[in-house]
PDB file of N, CA and C in Angstrom:
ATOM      1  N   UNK A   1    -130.030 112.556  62.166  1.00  0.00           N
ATOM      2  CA  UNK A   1    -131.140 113.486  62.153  1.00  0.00           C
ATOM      3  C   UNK A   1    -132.477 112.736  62.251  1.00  0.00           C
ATOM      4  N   UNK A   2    -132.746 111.627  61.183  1.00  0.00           N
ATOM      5  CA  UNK A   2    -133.792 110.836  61.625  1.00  0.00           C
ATOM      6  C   UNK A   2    -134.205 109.848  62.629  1.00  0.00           C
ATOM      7  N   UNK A   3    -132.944 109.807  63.310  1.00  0.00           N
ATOM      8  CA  UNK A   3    -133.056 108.959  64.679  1.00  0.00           C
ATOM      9  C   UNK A   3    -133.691 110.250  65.672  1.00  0.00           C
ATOM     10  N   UNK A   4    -133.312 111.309  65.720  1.00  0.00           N
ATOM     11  CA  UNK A   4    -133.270 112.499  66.753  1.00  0.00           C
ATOM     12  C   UNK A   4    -135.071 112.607  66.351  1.00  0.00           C
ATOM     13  N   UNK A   5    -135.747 113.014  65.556  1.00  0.00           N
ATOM     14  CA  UNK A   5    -136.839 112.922  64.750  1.00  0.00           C
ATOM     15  C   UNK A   5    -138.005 111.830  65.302  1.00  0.00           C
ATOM     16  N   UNK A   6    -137.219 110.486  65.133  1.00  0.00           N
ATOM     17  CA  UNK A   6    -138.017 109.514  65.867  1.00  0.00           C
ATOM     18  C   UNK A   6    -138.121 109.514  67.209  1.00  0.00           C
ATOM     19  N   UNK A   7    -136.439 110.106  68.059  1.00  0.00           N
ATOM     20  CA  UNK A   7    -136.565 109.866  69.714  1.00  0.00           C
ATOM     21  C   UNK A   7    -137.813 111.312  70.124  1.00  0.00           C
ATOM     22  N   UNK A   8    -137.902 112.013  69.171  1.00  0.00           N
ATOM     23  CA  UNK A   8    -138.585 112.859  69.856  1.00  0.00           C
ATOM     24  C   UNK A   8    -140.215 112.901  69.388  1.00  0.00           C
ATOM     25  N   UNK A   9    -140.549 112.124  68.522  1.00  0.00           N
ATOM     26  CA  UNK A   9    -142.374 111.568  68.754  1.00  0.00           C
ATOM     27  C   UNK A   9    -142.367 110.882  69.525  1.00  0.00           C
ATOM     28  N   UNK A  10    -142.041 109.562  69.557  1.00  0.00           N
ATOM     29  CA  UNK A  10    -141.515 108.564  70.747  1.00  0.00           C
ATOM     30  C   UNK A  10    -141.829 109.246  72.063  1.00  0.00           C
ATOM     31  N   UNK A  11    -141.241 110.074  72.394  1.00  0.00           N
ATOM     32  CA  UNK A  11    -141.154 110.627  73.925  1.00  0.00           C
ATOM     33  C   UNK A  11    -142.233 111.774  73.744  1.00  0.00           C
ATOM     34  N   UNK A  12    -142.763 112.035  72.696  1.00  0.00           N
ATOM     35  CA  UNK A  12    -143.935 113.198  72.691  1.00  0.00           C
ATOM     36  C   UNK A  12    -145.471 112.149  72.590  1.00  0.00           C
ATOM     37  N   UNK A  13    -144.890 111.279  72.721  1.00  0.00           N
ATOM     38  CA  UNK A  13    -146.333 109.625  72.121  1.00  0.00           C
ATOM     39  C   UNK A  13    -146.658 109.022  73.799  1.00  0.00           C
ATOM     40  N   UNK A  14    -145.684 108.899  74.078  1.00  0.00           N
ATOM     41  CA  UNK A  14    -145.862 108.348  76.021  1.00  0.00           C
ATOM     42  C   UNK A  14    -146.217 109.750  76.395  1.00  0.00           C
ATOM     43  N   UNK A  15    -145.739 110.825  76.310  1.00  0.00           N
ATOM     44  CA  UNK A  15    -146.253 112.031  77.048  1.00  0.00           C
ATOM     45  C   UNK A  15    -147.734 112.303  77.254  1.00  0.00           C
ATOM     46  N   UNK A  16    -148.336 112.332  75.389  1.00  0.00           N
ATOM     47  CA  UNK A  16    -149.932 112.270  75.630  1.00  0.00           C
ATOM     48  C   UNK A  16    -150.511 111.260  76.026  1.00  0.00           C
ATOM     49  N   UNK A  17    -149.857 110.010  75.587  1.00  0.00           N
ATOM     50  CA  UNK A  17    -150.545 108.481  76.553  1.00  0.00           C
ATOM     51  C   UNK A  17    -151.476 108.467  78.111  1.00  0.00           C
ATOM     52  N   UNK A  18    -149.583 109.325  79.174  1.00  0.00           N
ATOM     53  CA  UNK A  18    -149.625 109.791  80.246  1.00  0.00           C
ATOM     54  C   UNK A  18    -150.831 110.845  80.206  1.00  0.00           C
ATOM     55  N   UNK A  19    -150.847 111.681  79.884  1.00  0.00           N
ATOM     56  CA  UNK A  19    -151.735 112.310  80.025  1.00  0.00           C
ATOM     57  C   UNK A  19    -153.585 112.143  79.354  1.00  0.00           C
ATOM     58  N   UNK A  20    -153.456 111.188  78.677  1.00  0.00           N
ATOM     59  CA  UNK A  20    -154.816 110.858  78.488  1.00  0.00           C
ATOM     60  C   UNK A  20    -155.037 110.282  79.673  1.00  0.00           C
ATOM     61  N   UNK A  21    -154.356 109.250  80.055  1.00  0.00           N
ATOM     62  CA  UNK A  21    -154.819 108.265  80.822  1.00  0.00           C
ATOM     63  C   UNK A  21    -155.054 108.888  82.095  1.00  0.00           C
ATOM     64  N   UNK A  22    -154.228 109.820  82.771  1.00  0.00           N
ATOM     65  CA  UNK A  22    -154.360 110.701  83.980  1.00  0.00           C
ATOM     66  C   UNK A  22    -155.911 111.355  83.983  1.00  0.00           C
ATOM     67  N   UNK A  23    -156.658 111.588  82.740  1.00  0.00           N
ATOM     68  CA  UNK A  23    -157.464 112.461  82.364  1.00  0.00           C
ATOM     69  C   UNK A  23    -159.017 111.491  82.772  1.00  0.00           C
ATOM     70  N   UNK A  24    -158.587 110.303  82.555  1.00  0.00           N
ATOM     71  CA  UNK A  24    -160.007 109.503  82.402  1.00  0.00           C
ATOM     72  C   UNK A  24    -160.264 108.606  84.013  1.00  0.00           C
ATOM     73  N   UNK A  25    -160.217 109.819  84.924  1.00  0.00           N
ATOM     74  CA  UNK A  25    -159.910 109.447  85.943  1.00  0.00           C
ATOM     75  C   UNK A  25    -161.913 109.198  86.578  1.00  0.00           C
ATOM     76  N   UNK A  26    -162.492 108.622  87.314  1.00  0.00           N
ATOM     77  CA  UNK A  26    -163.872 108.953  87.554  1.00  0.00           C
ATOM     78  C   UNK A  26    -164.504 108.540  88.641  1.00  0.00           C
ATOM     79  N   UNK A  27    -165.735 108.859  88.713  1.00  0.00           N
ATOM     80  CA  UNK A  27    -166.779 107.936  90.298  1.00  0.00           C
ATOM     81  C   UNK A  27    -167.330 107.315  89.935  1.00  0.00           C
ATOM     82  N   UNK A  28    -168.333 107.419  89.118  1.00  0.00           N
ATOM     83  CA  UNK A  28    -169.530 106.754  88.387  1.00  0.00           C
ATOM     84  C   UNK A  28    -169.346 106.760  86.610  1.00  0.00           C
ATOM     85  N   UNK A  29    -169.709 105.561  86.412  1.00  0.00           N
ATOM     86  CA  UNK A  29    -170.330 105.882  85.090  1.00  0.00           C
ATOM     87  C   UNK A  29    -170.166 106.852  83.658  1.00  0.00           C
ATOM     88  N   UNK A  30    -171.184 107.755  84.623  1.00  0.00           N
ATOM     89  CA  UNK A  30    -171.511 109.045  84.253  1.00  0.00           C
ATOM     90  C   UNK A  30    -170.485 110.182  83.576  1.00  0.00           C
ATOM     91  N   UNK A  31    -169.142 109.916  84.914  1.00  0.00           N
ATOM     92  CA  UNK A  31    -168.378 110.912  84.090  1.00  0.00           C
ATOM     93  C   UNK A  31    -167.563 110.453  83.124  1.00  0.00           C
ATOM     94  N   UNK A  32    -167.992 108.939  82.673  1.00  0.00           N
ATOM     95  CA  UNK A  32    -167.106 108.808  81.249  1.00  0.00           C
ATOM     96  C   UNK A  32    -167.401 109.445  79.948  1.00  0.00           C
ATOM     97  N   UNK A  33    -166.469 109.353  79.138  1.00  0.00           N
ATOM     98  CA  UNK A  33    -167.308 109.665  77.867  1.00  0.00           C
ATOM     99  C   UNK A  33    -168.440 108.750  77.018  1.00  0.00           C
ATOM    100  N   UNK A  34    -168.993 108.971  76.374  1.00  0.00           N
ATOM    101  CA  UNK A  34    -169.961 108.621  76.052  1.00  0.00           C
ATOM    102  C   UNK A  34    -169.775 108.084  74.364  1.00  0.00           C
ATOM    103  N   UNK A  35    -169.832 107.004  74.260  1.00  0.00           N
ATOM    104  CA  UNK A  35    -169.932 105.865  72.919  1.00  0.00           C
ATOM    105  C   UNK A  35    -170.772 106.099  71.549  1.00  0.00           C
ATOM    106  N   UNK A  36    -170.305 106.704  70.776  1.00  0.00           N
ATOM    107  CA  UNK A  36    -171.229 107.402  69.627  1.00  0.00           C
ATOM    108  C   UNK A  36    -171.367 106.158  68.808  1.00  0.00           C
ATOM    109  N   UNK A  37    -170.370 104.721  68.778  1.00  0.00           N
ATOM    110  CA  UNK A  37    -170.985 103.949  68.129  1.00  0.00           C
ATOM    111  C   UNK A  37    -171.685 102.865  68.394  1.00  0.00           C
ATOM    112  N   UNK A  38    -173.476 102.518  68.096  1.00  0.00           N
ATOM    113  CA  UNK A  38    -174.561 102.010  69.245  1.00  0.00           C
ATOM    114  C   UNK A  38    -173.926 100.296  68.570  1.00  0.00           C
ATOM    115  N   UNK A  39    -173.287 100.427  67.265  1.00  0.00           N
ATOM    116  CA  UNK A  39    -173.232  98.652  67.224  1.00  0.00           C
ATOM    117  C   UNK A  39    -171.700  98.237  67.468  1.00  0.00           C
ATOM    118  N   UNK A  40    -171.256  99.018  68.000  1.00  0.00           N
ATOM    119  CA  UNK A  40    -170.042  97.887  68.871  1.00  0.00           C
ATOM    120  C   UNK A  40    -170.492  97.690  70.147  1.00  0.00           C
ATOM    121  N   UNK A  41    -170.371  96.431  70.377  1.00  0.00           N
ATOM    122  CA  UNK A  41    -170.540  96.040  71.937  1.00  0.00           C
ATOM    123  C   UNK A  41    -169.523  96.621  73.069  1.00  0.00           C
ATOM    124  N   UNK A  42    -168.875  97.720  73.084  1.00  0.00           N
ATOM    125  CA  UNK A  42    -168.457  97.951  74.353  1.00  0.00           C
ATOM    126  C   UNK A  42    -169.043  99.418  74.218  1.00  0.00           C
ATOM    127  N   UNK A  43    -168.657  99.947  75.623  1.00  0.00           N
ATOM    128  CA  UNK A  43    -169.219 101.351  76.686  1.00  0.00           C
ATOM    129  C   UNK A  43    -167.768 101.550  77.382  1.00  0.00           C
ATOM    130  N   UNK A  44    -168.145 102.915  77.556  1.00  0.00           N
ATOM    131  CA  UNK A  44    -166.900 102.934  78.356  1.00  0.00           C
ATOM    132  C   UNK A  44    -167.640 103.156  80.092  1.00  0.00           C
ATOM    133  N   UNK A  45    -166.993 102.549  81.043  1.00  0.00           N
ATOM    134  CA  UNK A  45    -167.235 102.192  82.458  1.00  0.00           C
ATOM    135  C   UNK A  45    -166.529 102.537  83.302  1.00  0.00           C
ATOM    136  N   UNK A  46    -166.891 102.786  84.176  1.00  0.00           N
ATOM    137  CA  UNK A  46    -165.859 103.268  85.339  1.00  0.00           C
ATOM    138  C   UNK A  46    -165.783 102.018  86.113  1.00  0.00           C
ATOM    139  N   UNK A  47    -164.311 101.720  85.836  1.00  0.00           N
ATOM    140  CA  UNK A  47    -163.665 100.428  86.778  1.00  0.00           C
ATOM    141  C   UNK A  47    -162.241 101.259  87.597  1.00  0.00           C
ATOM    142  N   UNK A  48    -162.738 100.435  89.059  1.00  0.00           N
ATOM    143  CA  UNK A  48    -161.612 100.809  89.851  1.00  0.00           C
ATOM    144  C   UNK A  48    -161.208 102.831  89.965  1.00  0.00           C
ATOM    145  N   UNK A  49    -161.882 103.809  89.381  1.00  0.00           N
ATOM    146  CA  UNK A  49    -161.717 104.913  89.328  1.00  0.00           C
ATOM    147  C   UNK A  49    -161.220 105.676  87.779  1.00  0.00           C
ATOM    148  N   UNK A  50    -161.226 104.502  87.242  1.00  0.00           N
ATOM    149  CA  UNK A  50    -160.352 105.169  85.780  1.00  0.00           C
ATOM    150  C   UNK A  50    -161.898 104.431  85.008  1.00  0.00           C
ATOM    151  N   UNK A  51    -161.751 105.500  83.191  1.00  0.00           N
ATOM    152  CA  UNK A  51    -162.855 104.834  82.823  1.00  0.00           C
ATOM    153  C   UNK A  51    -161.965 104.123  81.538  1.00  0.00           C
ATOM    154  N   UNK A  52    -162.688 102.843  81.472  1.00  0.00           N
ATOM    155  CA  UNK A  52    -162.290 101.629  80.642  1.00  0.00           C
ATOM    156  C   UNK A  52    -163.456 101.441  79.595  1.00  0.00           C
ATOM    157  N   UNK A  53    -162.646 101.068  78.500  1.00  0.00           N
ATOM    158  CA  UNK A  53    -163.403 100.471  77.679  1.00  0.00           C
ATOM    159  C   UNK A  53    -163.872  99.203  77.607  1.00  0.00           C
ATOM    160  N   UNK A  54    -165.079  98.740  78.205  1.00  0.00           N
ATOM    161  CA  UNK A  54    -165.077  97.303  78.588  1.00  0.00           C
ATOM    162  C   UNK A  54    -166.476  96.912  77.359  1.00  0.00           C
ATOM    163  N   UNK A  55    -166.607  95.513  77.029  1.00  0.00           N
ATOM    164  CA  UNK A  55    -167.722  94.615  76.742  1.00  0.00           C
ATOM    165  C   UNK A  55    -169.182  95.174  77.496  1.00  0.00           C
ATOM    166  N   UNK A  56    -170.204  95.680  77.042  1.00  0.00           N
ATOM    167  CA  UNK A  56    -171.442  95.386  77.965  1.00  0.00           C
ATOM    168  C   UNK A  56    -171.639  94.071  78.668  1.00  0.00           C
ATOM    169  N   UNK A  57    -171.849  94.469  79.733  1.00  0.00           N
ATOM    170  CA  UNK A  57    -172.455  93.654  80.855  1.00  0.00           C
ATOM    171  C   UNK A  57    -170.892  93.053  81.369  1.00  0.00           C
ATOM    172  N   UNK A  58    -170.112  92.919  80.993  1.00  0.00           N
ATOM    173  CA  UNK A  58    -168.678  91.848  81.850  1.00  0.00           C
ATOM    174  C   UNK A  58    -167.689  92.901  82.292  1.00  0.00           C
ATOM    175  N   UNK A  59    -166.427  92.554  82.423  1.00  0.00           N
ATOM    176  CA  UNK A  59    -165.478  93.086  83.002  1.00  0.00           C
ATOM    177  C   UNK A  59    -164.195  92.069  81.982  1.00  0.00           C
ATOM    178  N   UNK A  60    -164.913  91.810  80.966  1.00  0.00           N
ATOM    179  CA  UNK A  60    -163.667  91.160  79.836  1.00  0.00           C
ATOM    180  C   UNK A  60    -162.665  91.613  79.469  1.00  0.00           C
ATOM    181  N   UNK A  61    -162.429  93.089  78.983  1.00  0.00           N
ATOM    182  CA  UNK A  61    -161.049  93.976  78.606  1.00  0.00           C
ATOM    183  C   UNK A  61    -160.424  94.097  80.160  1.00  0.00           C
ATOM    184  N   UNK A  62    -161.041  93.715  81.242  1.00  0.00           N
ATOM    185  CA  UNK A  62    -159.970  93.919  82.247  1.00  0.00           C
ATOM    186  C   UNK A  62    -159.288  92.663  83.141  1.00  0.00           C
ATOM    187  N   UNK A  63    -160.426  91.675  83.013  1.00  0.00           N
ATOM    188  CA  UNK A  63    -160.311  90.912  84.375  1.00  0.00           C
ATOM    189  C   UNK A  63    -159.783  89.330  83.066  1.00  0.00           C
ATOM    190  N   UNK A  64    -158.290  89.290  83.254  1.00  0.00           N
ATOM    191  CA  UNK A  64    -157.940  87.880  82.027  1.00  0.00           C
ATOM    192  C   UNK A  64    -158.832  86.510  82.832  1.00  0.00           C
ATOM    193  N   UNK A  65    -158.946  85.623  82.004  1.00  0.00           N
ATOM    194  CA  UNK A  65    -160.040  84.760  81.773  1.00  0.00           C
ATOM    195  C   UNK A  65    -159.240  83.721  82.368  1.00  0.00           C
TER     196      UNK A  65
END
């Protein structure tokens, strides 16, 4: 019963994953969401069409070093 329990968040956990990620699709900027907290250093950016949470000013959470 608690295995059946776990397989089915599990497969309900990738479902919304999939679907966030489908969601944060963009052109500019603009249509990302917008960063309510001003003292962490990242923004979210539109890289490649999807929006990412990257570092101001770099491409660090995407591009490995």
């Amino acid at each position: 019963m608690v295995q059946t329990i776990k397989f089915v968040y599990v497969v309900l956990l990738f479902i919304s994953l999939l679907l966030v990620t489908n969601a944060l699709k963009c052109d500019t900027d603009d249509d990302c969401p917008k960063s309510n907290t001003p003292s962490v250093p990242y923004t979210w950016r539109c890289y490649k069409n999807t929006c990412q949470f990257l570092k101001d000013g770099t491409l660090e959470a995407v591009v490995p070093k």
